[in-house]
Protein backbone atom coordinates (compact mmCIF):
# COMPACT_ATOMS: atom_id res chain seq x y z
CA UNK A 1 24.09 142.49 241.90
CA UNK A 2 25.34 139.77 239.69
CA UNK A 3 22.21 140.02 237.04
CA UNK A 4 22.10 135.68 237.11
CA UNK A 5 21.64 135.88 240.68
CA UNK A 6 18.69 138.48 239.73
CA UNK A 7 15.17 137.66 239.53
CA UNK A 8 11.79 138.53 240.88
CA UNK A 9 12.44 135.45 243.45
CA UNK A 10 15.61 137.20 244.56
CA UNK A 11 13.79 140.63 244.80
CA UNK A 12 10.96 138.99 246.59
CA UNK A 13 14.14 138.01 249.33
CA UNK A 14 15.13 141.11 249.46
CA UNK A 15 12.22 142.89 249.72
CA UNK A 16 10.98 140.54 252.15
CA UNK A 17 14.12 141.63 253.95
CA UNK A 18 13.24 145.28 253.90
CA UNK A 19 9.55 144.86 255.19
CA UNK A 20 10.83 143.71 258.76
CA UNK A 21 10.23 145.97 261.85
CA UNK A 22 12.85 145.49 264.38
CA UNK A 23 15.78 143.18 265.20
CA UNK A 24 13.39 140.45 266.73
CA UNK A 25 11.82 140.07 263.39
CA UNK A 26 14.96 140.37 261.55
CA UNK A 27 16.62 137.55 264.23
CA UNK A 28 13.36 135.20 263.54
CA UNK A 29 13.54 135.25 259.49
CA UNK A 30 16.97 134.68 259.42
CA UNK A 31 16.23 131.87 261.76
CA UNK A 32 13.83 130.29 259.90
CA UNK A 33 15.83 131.18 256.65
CA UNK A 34 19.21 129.37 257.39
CA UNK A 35 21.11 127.07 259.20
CA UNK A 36 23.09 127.98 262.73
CA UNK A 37 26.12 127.35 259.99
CA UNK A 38 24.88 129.88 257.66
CA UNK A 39 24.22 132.45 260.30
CA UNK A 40 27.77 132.18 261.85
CA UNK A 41 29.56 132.32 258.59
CA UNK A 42 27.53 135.51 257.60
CA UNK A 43 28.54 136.92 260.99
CA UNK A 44 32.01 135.99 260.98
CA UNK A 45 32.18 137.61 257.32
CA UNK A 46 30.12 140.92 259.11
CA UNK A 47 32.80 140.94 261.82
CA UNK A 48 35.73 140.51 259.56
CA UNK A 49 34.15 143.65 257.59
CA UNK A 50 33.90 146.08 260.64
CA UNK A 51 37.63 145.26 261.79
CA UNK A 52 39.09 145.63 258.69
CA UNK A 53 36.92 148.92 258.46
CA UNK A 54 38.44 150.19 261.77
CA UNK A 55 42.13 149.21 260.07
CA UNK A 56 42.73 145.88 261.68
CA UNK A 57 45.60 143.28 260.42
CA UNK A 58 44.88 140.13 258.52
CA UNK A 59 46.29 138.23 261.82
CA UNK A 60 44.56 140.08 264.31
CA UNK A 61 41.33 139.17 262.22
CA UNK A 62 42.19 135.71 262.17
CA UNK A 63 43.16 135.17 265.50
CA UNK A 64 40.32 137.07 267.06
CA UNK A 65 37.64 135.53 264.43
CA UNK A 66 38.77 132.29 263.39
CA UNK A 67 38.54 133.83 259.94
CA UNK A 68 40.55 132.28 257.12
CA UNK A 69 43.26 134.39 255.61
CA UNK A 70 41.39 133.69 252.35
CA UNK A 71 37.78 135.06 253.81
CA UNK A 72 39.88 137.83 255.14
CA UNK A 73 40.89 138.52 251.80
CA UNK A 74 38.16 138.12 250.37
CA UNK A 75 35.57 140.46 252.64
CA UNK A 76 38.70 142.76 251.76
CA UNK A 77 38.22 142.37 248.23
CA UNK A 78 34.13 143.17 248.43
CA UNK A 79 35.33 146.33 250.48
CA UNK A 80 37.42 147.72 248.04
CA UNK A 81 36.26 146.32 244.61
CA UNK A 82 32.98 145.45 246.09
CA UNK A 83 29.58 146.34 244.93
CA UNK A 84 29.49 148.98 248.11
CA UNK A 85 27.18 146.90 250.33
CA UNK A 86 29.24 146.07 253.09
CA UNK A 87 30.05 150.01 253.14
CA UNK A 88 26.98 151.01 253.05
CA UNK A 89 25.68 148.88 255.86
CA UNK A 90 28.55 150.11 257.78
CA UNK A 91 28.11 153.57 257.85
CA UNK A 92 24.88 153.46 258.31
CA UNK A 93 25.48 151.29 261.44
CA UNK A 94 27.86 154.37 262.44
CA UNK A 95 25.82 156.96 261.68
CA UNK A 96 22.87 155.50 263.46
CA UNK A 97 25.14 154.95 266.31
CA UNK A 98 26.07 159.00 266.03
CA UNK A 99 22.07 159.45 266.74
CA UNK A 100 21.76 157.32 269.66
């Protein structure tokens, strides 16, 4: 991570983060954390991720999302140049899913 965005207020976040149990918890931070806005811009960002992940076009993304071209590009960006934790969170979401 960006080391001005680090501090032991960000790692309290995070780790904060990491102590919840299930999704209920999870879905009741986040909640309380941020705005309905926040939440669907995070997921629409998420989504963008796993399509372009399965190989997805920049329209079908958009069309299907309401994603901008630019926040198309940009999740693309994070993927490829990223700091590896959208792909991390997505295969473990697949490899999870391989367990189930």
């Amino acid at each position: 991570m960006n080391s001005k965005l680090r501090g032991q207020s960000m790692n309290d976040l995070f780790q904060a983060i990491l102590n919840l149990k299930n999704l209920d918890e999870c879905s009741n931070f986040f909640e309380d954390l941020c705005t309905i806005s926040e939440l669907r811009a995070m997921e629409q960002r998420f989504q963008v991720a796993q399509m372009l992940d399965e190989g997805r076009i920049y329209s079908d993304i958009a069309q299907e999302t309401g994603a901008s071209t630019a926040t198309i590009s940009r999740v693309n960006k994070c993927l490829t140049y990223g700091s590896d934790g959208y792909r991390t969170a997505l295969d473990r979401m697949k490899e999870n899913s391989k367990h189930e």
